[in-house]
C-alpha atoms as a PDB file:
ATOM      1  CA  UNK A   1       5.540   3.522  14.997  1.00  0.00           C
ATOM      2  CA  UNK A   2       8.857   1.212  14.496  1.00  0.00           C
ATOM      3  CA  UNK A   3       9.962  -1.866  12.403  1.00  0.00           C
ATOM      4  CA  UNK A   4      11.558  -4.176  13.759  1.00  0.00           C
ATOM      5  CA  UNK A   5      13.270  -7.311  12.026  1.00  0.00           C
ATOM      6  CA  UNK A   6      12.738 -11.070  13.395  1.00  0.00           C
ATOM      7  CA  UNK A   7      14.152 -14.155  12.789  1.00  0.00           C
ATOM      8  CA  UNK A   8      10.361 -16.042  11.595  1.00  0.00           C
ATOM      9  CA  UNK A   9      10.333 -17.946  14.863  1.00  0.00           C
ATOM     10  CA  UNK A  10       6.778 -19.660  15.970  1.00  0.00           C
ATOM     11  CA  UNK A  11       6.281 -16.885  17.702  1.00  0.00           C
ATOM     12  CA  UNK A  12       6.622 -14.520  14.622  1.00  0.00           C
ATOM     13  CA  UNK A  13       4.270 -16.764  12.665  1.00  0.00           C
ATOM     14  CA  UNK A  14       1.706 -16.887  14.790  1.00  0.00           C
ATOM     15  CA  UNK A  15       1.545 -13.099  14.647  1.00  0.00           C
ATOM     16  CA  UNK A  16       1.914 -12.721  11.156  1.00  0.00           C
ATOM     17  CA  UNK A  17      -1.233 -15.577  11.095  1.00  0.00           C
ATOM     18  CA  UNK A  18      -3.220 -13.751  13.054  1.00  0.00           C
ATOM     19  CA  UNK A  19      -2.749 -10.587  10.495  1.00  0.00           C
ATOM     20  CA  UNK A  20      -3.293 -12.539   8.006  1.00  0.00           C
ATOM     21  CA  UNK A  21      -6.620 -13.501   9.163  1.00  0.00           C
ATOM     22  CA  UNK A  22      -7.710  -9.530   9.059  1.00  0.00           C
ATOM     23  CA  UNK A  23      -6.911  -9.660   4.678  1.00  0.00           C
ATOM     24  CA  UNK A  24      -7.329 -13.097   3.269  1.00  0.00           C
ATOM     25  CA  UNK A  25     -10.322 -14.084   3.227  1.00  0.00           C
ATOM     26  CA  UNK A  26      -9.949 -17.048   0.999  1.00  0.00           C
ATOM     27  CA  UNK A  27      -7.373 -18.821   2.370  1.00  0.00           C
ATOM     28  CA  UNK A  28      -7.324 -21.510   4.900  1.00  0.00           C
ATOM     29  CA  UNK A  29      -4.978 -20.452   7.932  1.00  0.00           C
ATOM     30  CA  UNK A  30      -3.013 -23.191   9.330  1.00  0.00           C
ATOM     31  CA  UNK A  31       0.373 -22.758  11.430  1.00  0.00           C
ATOM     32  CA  UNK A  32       1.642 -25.815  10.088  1.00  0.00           C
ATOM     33  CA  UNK A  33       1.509 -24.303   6.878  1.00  0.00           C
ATOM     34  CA  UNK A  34       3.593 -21.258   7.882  1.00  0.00           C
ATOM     35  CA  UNK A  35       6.116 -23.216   9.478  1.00  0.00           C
ATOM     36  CA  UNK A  36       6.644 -25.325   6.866  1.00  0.00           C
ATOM     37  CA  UNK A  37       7.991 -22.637   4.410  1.00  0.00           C
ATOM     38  CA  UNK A  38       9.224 -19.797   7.046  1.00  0.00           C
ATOM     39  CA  UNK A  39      10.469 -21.151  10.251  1.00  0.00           C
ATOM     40  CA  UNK A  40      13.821 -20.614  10.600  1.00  0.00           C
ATOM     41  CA  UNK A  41      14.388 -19.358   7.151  1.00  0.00           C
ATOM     42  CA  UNK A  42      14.875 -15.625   6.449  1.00  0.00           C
ATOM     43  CA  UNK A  43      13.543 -12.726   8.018  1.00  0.00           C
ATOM     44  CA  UNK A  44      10.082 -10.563   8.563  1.00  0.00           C
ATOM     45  CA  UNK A  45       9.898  -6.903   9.230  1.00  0.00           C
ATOM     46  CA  UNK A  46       6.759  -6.350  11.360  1.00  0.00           C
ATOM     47  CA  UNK A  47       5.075  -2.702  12.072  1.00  0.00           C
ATOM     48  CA  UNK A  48       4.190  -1.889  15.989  1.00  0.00           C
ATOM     49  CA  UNK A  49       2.628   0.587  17.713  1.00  0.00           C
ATOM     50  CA  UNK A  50       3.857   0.857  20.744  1.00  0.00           C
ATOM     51  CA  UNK A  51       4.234  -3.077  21.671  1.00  0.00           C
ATOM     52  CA  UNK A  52       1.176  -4.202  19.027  1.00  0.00           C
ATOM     53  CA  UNK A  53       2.111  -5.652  15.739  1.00  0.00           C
ATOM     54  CA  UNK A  54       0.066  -3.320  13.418  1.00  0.00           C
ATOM     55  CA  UNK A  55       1.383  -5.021  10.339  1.00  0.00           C
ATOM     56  CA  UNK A  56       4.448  -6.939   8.550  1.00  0.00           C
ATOM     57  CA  UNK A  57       6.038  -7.549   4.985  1.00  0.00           C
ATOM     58  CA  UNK A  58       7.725 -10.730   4.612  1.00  0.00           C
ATOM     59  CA  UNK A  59       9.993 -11.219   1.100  1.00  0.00           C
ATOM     60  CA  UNK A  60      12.206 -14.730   1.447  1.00  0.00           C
ATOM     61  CA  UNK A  61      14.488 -15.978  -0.646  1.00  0.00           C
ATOM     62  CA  UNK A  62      13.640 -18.690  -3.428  1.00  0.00           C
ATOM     63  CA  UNK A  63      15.051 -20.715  -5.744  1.00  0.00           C
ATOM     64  CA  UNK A  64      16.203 -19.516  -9.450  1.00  0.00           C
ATOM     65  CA  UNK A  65      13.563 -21.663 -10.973  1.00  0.00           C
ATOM     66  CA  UNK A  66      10.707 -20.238  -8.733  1.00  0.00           C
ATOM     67  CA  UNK A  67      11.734 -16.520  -8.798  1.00  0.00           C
ATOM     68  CA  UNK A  68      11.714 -17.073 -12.648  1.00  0.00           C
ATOM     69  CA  UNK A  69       7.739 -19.143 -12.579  1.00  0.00           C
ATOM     70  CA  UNK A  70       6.633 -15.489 -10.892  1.00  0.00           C
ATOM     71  CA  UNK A  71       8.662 -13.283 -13.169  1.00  0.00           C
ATOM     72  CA  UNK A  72       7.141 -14.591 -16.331  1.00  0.00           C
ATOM     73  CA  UNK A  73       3.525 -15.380 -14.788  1.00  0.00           C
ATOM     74  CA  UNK A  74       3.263 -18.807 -14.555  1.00  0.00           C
ATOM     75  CA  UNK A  75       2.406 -18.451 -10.887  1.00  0.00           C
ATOM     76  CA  UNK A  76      -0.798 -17.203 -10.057  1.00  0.00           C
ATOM     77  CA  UNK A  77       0.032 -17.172  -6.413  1.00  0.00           C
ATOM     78  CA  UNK A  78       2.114 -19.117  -3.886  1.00  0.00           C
ATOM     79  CA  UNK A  79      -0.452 -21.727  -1.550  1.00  0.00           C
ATOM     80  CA  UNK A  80       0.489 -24.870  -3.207  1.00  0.00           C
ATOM     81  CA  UNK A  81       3.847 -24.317  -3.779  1.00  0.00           C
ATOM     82  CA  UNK A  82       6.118 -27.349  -2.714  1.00  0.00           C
ATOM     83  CA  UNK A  83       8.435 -25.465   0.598  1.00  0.00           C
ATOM     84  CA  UNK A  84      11.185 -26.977  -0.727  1.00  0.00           C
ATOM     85  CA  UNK A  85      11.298 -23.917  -3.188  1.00  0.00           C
ATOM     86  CA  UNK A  86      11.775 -21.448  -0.082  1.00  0.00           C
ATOM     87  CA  UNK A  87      15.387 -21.490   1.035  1.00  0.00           C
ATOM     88  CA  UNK A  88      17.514 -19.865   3.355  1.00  0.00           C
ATOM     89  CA  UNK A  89      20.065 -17.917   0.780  1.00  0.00           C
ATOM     90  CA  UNK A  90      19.191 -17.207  -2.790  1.00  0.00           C
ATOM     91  CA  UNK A  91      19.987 -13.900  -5.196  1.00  0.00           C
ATOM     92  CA  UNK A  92      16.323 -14.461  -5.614  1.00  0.00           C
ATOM     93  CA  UNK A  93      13.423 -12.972  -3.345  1.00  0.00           C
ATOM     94  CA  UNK A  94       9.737 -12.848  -3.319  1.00  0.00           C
ATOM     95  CA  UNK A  95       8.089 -10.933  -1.516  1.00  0.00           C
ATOM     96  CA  UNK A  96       5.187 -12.879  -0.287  1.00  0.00           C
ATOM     97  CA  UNK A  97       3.373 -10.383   1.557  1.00  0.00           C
ATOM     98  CA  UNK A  98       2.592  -6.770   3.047  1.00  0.00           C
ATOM     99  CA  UNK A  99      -0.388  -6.651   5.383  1.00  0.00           C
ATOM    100  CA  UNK A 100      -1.489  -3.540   7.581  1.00  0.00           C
ATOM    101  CA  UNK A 101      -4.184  -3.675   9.962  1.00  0.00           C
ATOM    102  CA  UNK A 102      -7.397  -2.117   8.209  1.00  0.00           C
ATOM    103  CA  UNK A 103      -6.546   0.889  10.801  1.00  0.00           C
ATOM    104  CA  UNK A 104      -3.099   1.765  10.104  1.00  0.00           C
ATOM    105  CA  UNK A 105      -3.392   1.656   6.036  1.00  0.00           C
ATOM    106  CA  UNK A 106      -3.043   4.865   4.082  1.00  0.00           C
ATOM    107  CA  UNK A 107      -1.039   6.454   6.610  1.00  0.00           C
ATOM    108  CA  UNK A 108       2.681   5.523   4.624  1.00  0.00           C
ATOM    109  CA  UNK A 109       3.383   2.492   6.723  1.00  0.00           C
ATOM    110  CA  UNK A 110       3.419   0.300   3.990  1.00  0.00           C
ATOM    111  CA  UNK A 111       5.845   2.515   1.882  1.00  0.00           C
ATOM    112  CA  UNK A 112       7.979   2.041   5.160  1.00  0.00           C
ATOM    113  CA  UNK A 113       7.883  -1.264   4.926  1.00  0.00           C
ATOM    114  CA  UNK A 114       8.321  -1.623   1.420  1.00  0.00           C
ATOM    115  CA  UNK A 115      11.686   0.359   1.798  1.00  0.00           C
ATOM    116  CA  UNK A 116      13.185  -1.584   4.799  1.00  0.00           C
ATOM    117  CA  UNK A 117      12.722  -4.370   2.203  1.00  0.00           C
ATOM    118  CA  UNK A 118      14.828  -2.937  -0.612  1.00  0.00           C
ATOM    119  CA  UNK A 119      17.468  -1.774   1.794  1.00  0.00           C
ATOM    120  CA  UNK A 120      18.219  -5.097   3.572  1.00  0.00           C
ATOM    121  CA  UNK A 121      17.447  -7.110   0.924  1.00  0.00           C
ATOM    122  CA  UNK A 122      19.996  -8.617  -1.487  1.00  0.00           C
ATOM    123  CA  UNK A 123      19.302  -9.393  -4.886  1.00  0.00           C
ATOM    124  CA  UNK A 124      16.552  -9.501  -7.090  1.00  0.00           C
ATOM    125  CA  UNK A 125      12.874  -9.092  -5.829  1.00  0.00           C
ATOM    126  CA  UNK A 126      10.020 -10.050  -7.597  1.00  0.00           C
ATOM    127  CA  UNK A 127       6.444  -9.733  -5.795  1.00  0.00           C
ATOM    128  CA  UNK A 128       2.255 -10.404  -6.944  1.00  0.00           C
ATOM    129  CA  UNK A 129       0.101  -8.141  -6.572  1.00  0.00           C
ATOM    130  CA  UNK A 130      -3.681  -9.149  -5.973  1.00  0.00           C
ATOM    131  CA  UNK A 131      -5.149  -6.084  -4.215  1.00  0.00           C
ATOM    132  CA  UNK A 132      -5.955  -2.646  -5.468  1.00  0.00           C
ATOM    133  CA  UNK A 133      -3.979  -1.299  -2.145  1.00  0.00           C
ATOM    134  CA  UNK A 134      -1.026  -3.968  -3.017  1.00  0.00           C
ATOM    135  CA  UNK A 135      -0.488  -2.621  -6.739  1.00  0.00           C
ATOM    136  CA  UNK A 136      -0.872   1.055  -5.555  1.00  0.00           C
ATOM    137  CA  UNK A 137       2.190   0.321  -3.300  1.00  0.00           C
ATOM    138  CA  UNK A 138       4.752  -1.278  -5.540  1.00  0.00           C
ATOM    139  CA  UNK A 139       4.090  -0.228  -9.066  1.00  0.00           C
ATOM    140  CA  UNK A 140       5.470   3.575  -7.751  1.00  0.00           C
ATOM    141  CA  UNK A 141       8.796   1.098  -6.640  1.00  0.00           C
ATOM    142  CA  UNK A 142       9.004  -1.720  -8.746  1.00  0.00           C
ATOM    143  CA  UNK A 143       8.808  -2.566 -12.696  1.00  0.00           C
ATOM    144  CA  UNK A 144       5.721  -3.523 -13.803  1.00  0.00           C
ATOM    145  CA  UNK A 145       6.345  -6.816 -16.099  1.00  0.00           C
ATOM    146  CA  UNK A 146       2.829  -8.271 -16.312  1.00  0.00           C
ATOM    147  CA  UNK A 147      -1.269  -8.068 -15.554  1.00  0.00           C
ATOM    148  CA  UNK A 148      -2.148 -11.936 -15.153  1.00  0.00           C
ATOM    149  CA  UNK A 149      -5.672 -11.352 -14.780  1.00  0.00           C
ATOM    150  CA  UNK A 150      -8.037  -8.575 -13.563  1.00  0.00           C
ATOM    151  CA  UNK A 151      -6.375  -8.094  -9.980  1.00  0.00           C
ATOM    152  CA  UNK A 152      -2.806  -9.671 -10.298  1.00  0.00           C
ATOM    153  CA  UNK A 153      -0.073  -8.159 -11.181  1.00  0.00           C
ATOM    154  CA  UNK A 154       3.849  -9.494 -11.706  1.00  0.00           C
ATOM    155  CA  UNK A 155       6.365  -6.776 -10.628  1.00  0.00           C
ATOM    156  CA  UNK A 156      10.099  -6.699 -10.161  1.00  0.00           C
ATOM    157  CA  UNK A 157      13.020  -4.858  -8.623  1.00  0.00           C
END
């Protein structure tokens, strides 16, 4: 098992999509949508096994005004957000997501992924959590600053 970092090219996207599509199960998967906010901008980490993607965590940078609307809850999570608020330098990073395939989880990966984050990443990080798995990652990394409701959580690093 590797990481490897990526530029979030099409091609990145569409990989990341199709991961996606193994976790959310409420959300409506369009490219479009991806590109929109990520294309070009930052980078992704993604997990392989041998030459399959197994998994990815992808933590941009924000504006100030953003980064603070997570920090102090106002967000309940990022769909509608206006991509404007995604930009390509900022102090201030969320990290939007960590998905494993069903397969690999429980085995550290995400931990790995988690770290490669925190080393390369500059600044401050603040991430939601709305799975059981997702809070059982960070809150052993990051400061727990609020429960939102029953499954989110707000944390920061």
């Amino acid at each position: 098992m590797k990481i490897k970092q990526h530029i979030m090219t099409e091609e990145i996207l569409k990989i990341i999509l199709q991961i996606d599509k193994t976790f959310y199960t409420d959300f409506d998967y369009d490219l479009d949508w991806y590109k929109e906010r990520y294309l070009g901008k930052n980078l992704a980490y993604l997990l392989y096994d041998k030459n399959t993607c197994v998994g990815y965590v992808v933590c941009v940078c924000v504006r100030s005004n953003l980064y603070r609307a997570f920090k102090n809850g106002v967000l309940r999570g990022d769909y509608d957000i206006n991509p404007n608020m995604f930009v390509e330098n900022s102090k201030y990073n969320y990290l939007s997501s960590i998905v494993i395939l069903e397969k690999y989880r429980q085995k550290g990966y995400g931990k790995k992924l988690l770290k490669t984050v925190f080393e390369n990443v500059i600044g401050n990080i603040v991430c939601l959590t709305i799975s059981d798995e997702g809070f059982n990652l960070v809150h052993k990394n990051m400061k727990q600053l609020h429960k939102i409701d029953e499954k989110t959580y707000v944390f920061e690093r």
